[in-house]
N, C-alpha and C. Protein backbone atom coordinates (compact mmCIF):
# COMPACT_ATOMS: atom_id res chain seq x y z
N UNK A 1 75.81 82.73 107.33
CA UNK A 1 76.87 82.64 106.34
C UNK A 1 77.47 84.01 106.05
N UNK A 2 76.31 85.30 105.79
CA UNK A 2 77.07 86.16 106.00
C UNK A 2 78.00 86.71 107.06
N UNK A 3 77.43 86.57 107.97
CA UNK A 3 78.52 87.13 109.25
C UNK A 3 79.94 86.72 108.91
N UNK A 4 79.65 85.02 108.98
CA UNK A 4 81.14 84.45 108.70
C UNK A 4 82.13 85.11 107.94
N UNK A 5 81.31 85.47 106.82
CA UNK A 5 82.11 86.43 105.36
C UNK A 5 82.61 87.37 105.65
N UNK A 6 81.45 88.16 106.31
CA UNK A 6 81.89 89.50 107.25
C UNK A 6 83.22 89.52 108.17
N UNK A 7 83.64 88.39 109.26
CA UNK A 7 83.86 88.26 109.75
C UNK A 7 85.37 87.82 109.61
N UNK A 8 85.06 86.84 108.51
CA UNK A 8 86.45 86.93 107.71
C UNK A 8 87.31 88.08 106.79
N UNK A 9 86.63 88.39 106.46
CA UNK A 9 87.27 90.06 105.83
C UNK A 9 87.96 90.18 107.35
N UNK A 10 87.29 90.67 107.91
CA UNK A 10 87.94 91.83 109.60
C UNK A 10 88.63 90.81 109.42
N UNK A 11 89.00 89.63 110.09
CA UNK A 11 90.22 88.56 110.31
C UNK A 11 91.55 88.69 109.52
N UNK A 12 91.16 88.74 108.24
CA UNK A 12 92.15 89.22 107.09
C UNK A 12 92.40 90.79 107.42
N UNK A 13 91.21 91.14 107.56
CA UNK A 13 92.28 92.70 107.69
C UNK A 13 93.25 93.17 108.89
N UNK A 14 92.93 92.65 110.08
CA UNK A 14 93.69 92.53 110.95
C UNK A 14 94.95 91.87 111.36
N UNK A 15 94.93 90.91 110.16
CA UNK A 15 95.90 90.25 109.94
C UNK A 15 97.36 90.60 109.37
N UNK A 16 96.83 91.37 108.46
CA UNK A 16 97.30 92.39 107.27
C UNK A 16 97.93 93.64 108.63
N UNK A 17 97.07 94.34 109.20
CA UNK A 17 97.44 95.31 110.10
C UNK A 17 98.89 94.85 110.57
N UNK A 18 98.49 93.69 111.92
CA UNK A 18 99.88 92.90 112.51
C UNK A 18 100.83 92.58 111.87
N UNK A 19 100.64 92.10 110.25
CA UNK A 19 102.11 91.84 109.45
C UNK A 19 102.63 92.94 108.92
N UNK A 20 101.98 94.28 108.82
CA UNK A 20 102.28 95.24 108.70
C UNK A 20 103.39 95.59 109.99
N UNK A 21 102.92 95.88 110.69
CA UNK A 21 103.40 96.20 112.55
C UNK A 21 104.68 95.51 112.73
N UNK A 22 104.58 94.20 112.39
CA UNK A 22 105.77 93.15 112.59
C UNK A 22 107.08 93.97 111.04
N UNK A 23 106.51 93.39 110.16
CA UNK A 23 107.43 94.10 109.20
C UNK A 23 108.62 95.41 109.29
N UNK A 24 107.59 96.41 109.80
CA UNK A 24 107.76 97.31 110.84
C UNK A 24 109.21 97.21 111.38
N UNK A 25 109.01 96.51 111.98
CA UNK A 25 109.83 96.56 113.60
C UNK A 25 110.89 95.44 113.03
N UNK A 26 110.86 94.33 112.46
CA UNK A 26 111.62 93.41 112.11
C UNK A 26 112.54 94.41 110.62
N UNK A 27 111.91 94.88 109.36
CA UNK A 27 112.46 94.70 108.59
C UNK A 27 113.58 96.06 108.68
N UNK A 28 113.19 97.00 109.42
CA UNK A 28 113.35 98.36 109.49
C UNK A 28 114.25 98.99 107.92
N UNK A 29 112.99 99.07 106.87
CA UNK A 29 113.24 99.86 106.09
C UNK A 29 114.08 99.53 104.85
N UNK A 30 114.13 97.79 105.04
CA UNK A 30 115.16 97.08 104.25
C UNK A 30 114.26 96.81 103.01
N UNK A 31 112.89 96.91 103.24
CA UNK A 31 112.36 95.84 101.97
C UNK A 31 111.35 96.46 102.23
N UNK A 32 110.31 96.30 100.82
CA UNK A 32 108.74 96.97 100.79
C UNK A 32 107.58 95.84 101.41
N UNK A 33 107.80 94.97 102.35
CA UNK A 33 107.12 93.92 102.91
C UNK A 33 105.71 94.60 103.90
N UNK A 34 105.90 95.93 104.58
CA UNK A 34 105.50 96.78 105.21
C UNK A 34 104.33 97.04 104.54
N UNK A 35 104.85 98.11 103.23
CA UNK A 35 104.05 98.81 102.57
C UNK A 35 102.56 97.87 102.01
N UNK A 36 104.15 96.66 101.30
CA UNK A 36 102.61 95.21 100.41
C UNK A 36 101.46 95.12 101.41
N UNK A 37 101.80 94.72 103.18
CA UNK A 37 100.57 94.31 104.24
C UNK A 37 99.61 95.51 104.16
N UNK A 38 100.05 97.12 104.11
CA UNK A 38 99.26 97.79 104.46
C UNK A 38 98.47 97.92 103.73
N UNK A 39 99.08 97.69 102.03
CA UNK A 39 98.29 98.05 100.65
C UNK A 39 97.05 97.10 100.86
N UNK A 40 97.47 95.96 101.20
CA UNK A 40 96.13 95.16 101.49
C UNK A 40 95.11 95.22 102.32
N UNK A 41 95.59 95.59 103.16
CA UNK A 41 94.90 96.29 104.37
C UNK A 41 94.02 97.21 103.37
N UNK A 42 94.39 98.12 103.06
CA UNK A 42 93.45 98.79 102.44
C UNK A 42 92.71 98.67 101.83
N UNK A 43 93.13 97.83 100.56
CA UNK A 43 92.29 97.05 99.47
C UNK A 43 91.30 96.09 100.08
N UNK A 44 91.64 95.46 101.01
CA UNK A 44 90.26 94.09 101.58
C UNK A 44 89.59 95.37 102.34
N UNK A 45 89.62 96.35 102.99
CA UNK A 45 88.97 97.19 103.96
C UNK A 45 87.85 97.74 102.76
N UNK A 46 88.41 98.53 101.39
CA UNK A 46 87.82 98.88 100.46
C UNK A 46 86.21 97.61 100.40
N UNK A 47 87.29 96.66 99.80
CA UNK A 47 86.43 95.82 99.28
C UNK A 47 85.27 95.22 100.14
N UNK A 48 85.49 95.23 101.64
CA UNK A 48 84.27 95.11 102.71
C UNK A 48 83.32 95.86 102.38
N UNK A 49 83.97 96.78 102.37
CA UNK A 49 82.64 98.13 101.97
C UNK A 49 81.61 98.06 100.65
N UNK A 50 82.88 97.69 100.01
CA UNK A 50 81.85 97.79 98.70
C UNK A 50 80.92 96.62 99.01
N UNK A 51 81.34 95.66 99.05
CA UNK A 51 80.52 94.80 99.19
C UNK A 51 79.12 94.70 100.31
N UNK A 52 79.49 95.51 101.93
CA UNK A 52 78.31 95.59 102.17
C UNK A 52 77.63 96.23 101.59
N UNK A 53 77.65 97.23 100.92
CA UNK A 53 76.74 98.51 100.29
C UNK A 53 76.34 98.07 99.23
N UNK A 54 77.07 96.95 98.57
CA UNK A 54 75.96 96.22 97.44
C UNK A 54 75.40 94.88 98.40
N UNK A 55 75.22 94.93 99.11
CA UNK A 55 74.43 93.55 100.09
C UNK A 55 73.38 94.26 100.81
N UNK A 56 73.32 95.32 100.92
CA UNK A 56 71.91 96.15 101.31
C UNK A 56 71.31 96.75 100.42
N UNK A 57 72.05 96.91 98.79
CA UNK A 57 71.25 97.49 98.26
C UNK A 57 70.60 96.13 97.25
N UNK A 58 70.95 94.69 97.45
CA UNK A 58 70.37 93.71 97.19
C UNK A 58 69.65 93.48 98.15
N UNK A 59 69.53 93.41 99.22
CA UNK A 59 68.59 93.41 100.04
C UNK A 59 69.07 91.91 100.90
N UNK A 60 70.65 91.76 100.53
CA UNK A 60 71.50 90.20 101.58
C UNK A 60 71.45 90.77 102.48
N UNK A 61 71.72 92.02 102.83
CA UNK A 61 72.25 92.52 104.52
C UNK A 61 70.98 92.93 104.64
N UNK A 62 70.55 93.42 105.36
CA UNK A 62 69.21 94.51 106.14
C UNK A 62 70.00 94.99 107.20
N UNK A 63 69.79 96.50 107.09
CA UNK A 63 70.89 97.76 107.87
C UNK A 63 69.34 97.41 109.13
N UNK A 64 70.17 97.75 110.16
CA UNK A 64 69.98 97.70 111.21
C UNK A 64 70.33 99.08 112.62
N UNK A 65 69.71 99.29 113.57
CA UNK A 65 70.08 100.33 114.23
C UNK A 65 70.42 101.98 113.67
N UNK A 66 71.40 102.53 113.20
CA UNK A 66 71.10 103.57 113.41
C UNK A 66 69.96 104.23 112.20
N UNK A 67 69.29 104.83 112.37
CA UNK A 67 68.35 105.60 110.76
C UNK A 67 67.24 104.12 110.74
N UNK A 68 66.72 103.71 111.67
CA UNK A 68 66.38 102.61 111.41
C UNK A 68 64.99 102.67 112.41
C-alpha cells in the first residue's frame, strides 16, 4: 500500500512536470498556467519528502540500502 502512495506522488509529480512543459510551449507567456504546474510540482515533491521522513521515523518505511 505504501509503494502505491509512493508511487502515486511520482505519477502526480510528473504529471505536473509535462503540464508544465506543455503550458510552456502552448501558452507562450500568455497566462500563469506554467508557473501554477510547476508550483505544484514543487509542493507534492516537498510533501513526498516530508512524508517519507516521517514514515521512517514512525517506523511505516524501513530505509533500506545505503548506511544500512
Amino acid at each position: 500500500m505504501k509503494t502505491l502512495f509512493i508511487l502515486a506522488f511520482l505519477g502526480l509529480i510528473l504529471y505536473n512536470l509535462g503540464a508544465g512543459l506543455y503550458y510552456m510551449l502552448v501558452d507562450q507567456g500568455t497566462s500563469k498556467r506554467t508557473v501554477n504546474a510547476l508550483t505544484r510540482r514543487i509542493a507534492l515533491s516537498v510533501a513526498l519528502i516530508a512524508l517519507v521522513v516521517i514514515g521512517m521515523a514512525t517506523g511505516v518505511v524501513d530505509p533500506h540500502g545505503v548506511g544500512a
